[in-house]
PDB file of N, CA and C in Angstrom:
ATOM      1  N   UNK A   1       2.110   2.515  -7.107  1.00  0.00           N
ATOM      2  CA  UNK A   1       1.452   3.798  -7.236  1.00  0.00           C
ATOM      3  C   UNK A   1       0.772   4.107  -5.908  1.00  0.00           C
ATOM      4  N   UNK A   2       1.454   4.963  -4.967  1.00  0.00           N
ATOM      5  CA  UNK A   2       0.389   5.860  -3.805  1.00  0.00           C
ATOM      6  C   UNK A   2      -0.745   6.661  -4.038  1.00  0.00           C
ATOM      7  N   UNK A   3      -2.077   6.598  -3.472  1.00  0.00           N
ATOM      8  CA  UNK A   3      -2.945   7.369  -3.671  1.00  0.00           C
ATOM      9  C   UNK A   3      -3.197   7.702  -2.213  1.00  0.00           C
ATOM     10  N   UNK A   4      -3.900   9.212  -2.028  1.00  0.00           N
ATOM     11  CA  UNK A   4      -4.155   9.397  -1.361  1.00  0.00           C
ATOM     12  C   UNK A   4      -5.336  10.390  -0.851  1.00  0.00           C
ATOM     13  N   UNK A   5      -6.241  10.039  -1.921  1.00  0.00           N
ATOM     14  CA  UNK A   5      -7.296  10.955  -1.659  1.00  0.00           C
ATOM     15  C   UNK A   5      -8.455  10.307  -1.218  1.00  0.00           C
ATOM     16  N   UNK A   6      -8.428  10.564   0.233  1.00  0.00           N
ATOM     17  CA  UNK A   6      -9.169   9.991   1.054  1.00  0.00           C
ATOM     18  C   UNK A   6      -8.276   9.058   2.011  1.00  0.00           C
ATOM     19  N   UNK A   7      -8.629   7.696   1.968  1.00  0.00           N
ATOM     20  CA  UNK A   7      -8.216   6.671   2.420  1.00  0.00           C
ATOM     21  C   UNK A   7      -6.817   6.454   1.959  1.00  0.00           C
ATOM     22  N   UNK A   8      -5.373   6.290   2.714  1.00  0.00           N
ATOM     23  CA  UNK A   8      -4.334   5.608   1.571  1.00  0.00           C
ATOM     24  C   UNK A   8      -4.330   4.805   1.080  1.00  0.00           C
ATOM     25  N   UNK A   9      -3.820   4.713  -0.130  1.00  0.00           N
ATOM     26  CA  UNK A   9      -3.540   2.949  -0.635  1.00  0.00           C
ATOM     27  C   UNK A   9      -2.791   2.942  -1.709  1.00  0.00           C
ATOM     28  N   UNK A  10      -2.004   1.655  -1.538  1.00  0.00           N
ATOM     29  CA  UNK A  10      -0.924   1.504  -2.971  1.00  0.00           C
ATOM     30  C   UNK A  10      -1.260   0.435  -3.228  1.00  0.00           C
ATOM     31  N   UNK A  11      -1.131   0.727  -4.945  1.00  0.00           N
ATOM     32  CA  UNK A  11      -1.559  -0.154  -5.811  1.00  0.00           C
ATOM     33  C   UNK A  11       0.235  -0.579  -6.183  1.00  0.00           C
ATOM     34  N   UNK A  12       0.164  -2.060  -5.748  1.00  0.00           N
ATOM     35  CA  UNK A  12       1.344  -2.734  -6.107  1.00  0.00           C
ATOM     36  C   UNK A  12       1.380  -3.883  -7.346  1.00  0.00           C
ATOM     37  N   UNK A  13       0.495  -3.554  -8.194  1.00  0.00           N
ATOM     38  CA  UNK A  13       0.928  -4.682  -9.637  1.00  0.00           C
ATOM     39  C   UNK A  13       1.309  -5.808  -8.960  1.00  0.00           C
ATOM     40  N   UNK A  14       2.492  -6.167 -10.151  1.00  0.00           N
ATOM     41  CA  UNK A  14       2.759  -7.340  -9.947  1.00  0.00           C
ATOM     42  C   UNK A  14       3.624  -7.688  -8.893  1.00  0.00           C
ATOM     43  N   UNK A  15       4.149  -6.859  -7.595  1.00  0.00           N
ATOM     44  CA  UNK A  15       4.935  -6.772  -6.570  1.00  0.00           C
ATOM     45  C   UNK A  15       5.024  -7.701  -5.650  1.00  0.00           C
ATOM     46  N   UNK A  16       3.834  -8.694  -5.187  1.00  0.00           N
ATOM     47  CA  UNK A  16       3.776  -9.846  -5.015  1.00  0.00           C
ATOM     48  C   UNK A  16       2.260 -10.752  -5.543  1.00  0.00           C
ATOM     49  N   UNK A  17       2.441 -11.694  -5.395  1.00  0.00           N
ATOM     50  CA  UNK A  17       1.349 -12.498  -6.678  1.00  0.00           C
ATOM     51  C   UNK A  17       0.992 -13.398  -5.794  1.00  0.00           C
ATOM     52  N   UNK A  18       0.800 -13.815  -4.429  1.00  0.00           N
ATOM     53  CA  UNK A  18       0.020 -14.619  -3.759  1.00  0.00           C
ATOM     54  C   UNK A  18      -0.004 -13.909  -2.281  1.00  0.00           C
ATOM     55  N   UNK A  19      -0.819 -14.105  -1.855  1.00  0.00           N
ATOM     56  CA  UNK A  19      -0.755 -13.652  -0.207  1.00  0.00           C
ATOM     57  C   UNK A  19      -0.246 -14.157   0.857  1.00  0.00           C
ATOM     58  N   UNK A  20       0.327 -15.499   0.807  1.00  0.00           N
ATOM     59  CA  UNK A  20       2.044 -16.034   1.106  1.00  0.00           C
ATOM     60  C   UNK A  20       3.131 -15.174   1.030  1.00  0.00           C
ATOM     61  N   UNK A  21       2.633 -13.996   0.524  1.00  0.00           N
ATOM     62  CA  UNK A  21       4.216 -13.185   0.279  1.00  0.00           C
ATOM     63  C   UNK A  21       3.432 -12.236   1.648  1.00  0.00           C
ATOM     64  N   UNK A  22       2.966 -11.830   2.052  1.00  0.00           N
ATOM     65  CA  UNK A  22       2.682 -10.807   3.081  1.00  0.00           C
ATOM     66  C   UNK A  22       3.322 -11.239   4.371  1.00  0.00           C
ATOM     67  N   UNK A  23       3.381 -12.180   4.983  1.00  0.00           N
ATOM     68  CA  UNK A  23       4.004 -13.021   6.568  1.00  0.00           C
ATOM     69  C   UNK A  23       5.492 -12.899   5.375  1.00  0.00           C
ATOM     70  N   UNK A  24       5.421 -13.438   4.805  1.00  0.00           N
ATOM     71  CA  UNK A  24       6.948 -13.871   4.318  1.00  0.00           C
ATOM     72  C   UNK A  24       7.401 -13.329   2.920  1.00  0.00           C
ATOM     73  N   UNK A  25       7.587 -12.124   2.715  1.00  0.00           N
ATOM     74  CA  UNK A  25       7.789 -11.379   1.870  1.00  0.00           C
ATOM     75  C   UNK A  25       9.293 -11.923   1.164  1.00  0.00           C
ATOM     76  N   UNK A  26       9.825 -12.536   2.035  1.00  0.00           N
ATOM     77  CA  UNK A  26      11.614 -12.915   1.026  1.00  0.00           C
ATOM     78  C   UNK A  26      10.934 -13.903   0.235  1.00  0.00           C
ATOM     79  N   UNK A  27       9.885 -14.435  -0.062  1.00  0.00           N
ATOM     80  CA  UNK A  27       9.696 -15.686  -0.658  1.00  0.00           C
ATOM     81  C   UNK A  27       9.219 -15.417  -2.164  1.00  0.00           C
ATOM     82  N   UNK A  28      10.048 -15.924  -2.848  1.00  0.00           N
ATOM     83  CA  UNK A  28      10.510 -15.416  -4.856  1.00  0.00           C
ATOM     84  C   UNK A  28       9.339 -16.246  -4.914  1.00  0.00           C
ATOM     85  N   UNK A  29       9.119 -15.767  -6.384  1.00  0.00           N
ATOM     86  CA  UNK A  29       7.998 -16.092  -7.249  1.00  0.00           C
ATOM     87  C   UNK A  29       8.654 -16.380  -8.169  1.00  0.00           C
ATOM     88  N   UNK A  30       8.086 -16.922  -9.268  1.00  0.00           N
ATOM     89  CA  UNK A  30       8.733 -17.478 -10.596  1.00  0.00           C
ATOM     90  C   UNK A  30       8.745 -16.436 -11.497  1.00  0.00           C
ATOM     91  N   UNK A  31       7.537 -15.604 -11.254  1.00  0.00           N
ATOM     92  CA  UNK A  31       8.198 -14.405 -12.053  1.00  0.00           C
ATOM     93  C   UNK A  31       8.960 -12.944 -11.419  1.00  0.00           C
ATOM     94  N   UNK A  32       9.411 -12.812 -10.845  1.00  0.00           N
ATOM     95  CA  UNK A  32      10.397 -11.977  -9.946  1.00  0.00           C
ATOM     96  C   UNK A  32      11.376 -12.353 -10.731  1.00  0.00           C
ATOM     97  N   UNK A  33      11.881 -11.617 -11.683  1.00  0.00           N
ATOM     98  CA  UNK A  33      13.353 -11.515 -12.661  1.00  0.00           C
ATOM     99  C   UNK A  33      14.449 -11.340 -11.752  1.00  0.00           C
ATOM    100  N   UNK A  34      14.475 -10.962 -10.881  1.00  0.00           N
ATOM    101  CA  UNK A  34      15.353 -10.520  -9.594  1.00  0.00           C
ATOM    102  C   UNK A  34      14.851 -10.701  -8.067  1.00  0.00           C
ATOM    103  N   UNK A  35      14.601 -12.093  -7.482  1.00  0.00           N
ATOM    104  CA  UNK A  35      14.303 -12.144  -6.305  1.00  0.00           C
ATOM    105  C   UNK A  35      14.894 -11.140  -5.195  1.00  0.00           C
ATOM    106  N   UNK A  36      16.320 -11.686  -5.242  1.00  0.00           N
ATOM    107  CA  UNK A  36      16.604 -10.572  -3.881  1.00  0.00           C
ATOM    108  C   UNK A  36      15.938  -9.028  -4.061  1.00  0.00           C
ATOM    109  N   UNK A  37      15.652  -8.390  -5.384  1.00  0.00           N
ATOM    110  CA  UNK A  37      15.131  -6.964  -5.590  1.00  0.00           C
ATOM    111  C   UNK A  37      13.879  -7.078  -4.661  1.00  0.00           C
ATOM    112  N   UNK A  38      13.505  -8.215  -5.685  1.00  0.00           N
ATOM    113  CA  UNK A  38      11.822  -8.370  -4.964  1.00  0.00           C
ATOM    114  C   UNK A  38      11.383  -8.036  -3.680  1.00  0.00           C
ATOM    115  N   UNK A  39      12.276  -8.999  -3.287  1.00  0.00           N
ATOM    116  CA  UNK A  39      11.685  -9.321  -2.209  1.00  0.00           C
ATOM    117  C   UNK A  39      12.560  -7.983  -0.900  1.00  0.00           C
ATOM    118  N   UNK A  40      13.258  -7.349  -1.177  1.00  0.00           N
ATOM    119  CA  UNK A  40      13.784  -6.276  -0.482  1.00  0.00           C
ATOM    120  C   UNK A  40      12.303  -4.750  -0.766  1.00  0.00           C
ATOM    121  N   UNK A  41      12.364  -4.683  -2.170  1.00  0.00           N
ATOM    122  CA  UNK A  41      11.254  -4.089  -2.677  1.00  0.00           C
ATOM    123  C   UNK A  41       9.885  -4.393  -1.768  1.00  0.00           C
ATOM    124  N   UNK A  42       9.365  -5.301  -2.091  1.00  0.00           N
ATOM    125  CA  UNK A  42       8.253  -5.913  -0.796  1.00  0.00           C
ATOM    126  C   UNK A  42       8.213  -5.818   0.424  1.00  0.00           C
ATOM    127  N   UNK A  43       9.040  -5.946   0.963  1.00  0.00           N
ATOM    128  CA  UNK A  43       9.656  -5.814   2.516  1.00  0.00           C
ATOM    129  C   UNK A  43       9.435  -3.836   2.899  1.00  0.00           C
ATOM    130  N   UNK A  44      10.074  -2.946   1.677  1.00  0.00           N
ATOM    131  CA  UNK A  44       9.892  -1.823   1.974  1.00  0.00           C
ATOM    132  C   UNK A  44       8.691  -0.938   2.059  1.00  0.00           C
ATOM    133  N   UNK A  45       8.027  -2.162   0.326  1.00  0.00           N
ATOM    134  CA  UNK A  45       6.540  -1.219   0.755  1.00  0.00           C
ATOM    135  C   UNK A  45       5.229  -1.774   1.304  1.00  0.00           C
ATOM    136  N   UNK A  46       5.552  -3.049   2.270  1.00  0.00           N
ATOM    137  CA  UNK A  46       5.008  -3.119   3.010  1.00  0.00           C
ATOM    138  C   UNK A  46       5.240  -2.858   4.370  1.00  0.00           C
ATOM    139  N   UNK A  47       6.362  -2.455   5.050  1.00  0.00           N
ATOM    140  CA  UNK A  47       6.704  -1.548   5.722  1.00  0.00           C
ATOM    141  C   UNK A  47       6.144   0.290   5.367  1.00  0.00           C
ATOM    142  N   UNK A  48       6.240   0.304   4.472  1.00  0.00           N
ATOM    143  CA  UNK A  48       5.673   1.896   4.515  1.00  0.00           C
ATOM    144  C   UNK A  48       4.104   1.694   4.274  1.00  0.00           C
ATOM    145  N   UNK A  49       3.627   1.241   3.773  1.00  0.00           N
ATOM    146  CA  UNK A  49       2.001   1.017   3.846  1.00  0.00           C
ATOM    147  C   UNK A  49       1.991   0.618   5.377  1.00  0.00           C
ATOM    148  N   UNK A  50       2.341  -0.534   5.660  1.00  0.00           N
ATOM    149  CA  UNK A  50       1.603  -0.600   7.414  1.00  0.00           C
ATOM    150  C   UNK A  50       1.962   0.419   8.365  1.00  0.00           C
ATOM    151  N   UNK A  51       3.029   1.474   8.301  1.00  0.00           N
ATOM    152  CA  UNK A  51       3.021   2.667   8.633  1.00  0.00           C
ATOM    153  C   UNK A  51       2.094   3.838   8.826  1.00  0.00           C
ATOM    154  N   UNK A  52       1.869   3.593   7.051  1.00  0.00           N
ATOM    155  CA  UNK A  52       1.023   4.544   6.774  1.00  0.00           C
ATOM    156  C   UNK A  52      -0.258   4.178   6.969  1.00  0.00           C
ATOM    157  N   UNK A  53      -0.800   2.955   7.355  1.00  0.00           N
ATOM    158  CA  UNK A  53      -2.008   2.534   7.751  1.00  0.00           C
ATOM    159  C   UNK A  53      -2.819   2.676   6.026  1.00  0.00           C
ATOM    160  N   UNK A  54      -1.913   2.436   4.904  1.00  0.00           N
ATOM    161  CA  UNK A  54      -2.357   2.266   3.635  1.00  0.00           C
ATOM    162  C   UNK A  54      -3.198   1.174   3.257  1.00  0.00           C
ATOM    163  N   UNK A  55      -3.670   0.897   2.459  1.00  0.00           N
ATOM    164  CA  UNK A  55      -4.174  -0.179   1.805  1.00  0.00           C
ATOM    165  C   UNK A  55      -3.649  -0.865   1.212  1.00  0.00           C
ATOM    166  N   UNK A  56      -3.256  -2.241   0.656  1.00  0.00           N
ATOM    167  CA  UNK A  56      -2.081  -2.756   0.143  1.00  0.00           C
ATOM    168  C   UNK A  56      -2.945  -3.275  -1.113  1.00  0.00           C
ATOM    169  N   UNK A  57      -3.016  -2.906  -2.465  1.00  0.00           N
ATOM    170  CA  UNK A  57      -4.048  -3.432  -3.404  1.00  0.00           C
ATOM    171  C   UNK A  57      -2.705  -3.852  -4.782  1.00  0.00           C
ATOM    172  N   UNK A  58      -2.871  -5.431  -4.568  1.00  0.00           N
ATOM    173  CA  UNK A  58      -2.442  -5.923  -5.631  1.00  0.00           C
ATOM    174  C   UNK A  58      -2.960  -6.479  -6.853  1.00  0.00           C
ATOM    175  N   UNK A  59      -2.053  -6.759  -7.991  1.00  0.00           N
ATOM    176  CA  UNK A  59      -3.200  -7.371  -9.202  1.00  0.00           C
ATOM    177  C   UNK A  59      -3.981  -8.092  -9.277  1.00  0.00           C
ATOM    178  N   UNK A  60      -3.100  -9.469  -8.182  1.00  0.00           N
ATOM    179  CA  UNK A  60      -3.520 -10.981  -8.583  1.00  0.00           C
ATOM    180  C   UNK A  60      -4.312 -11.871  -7.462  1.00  0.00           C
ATOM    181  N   UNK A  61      -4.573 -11.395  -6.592  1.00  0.00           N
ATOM    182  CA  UNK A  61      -5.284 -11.556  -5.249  1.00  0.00           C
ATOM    183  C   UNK A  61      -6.474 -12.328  -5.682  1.00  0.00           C
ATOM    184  N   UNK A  62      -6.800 -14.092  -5.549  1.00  0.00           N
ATOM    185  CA  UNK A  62      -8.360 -13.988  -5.373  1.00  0.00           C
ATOM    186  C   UNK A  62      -9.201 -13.697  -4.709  1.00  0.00           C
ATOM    187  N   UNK A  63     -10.259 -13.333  -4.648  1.00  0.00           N
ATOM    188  CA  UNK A  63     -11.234 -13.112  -3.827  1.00  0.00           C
ATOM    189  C   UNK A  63     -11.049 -11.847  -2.691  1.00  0.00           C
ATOM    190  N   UNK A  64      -9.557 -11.005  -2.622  1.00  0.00           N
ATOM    191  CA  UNK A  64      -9.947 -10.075  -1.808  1.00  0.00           C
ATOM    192  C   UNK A  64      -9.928  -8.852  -2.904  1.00  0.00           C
ATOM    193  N   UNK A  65      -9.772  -7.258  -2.525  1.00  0.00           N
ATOM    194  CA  UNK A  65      -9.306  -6.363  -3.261  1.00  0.00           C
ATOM    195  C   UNK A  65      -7.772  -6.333  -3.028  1.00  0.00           C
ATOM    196  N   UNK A  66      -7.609  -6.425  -1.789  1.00  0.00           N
ATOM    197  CA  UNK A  66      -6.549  -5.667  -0.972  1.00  0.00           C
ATOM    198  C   UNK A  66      -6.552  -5.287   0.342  1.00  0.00           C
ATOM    199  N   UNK A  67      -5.956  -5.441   1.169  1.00  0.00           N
ATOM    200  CA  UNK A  67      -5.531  -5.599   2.921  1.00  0.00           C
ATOM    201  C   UNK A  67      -5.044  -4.011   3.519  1.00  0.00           C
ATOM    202  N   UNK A  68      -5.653  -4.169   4.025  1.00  0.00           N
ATOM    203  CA  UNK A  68      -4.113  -3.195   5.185  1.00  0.00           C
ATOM    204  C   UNK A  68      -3.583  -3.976   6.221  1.00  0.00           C
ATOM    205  N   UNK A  69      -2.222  -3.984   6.128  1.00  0.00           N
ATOM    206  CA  UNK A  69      -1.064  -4.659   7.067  1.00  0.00           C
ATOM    207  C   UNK A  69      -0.552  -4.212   8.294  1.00  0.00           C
ATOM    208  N   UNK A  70       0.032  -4.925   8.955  1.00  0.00           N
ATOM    209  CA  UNK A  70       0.265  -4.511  10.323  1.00  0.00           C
ATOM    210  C   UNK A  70       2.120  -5.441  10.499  1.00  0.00           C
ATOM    211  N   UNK A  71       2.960  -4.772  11.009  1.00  0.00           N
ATOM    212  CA  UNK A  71       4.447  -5.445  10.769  1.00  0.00           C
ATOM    213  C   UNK A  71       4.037  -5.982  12.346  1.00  0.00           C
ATOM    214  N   UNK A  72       5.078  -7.210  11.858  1.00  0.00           N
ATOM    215  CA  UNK A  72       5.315  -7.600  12.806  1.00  0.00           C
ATOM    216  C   UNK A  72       6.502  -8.764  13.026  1.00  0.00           C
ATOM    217  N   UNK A  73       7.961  -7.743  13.516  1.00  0.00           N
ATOM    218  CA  UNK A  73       8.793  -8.002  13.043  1.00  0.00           C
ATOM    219  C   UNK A  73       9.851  -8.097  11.867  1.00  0.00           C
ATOM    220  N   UNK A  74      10.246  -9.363  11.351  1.00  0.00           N
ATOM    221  CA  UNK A  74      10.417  -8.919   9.504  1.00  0.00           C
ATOM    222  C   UNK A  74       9.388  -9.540   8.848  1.00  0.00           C
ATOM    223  N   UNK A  75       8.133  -9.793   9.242  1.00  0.00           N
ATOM    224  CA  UNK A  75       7.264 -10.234   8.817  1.00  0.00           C
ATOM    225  C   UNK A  75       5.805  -9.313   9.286  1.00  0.00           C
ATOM    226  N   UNK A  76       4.924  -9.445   7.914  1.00  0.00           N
ATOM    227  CA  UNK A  76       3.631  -8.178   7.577  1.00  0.00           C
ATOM    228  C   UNK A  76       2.426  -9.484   8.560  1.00  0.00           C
ATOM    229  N   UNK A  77       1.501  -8.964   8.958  1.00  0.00           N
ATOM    230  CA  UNK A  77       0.194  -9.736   8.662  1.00  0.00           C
ATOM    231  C   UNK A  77      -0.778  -8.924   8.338  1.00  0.00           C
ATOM    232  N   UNK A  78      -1.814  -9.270   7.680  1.00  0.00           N
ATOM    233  CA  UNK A  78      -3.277  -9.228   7.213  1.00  0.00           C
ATOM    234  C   UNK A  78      -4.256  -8.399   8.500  1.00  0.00           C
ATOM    235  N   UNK A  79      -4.171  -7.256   8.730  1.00  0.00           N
ATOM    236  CA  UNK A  79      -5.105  -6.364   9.609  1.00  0.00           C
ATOM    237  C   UNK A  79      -6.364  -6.554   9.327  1.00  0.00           C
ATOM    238  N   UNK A  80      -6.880  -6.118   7.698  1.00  0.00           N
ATOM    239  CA  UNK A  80      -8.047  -6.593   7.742  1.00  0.00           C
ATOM    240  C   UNK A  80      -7.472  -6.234   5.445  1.00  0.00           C
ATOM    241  N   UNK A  81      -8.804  -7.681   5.325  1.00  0.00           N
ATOM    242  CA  UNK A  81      -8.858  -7.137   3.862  1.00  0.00           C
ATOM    243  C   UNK A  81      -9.961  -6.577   3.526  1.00  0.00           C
ATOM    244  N   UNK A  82     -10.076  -5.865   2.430  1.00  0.00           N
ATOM    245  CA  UNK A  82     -10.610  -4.430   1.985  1.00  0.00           C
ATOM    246  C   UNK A  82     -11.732  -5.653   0.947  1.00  0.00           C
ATOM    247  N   UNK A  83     -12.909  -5.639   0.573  1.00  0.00           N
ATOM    248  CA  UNK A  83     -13.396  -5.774  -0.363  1.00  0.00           C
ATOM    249  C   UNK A  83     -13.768  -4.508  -1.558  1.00  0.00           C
ATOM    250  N   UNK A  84     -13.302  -4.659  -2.394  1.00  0.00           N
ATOM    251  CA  UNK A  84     -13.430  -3.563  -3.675  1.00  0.00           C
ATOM    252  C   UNK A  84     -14.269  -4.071  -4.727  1.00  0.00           C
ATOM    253  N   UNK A  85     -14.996  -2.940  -5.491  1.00  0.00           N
ATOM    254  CA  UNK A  85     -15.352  -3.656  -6.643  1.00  0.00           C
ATOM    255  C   UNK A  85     -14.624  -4.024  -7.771  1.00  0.00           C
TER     256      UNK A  85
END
């Protein structure tokens, strides 16, 4: 889900489930019913969020809210994470 009022940010559910998937987004999870989807899926919208200088806010994250990313290469890194309530 894109929002954009104000600040961007997408809210990605269950799209990736540890923050190991951000540097290395091809890397399946046990619940990814379809890795290669996944992880092509991941790859795109973290490419369009670090574009868009979005916020990247997933479900399962401890301790952050959510990041904004920066590509680099075929691999994302961690610009800065967002604390949310």
């Amino acid at each position: 889900v894109w929002l954009d009022a104000g600040v961007p940010a997408v809210f990605v559910g269950d799209l990736t489930h540890c923050p190991i998937q951000i540097p290395r987004p091809a890397d399946a999870c046990a619940f990814d019913v379809d890795p290669v989807a996944a992880a092509v899926t991941r790859t795109r919208v973290f490419t369009e969020a670090s574009r868009a200088r979005a916020a990247v806010i997933p479900a399962h994250y401890p301790g952050h809210g959510g990041a904004t990313l920066v590509a680099r290469g075929d691999a994302f890194m961690v610009d800065d994470w967002l604390e949310l309530p």
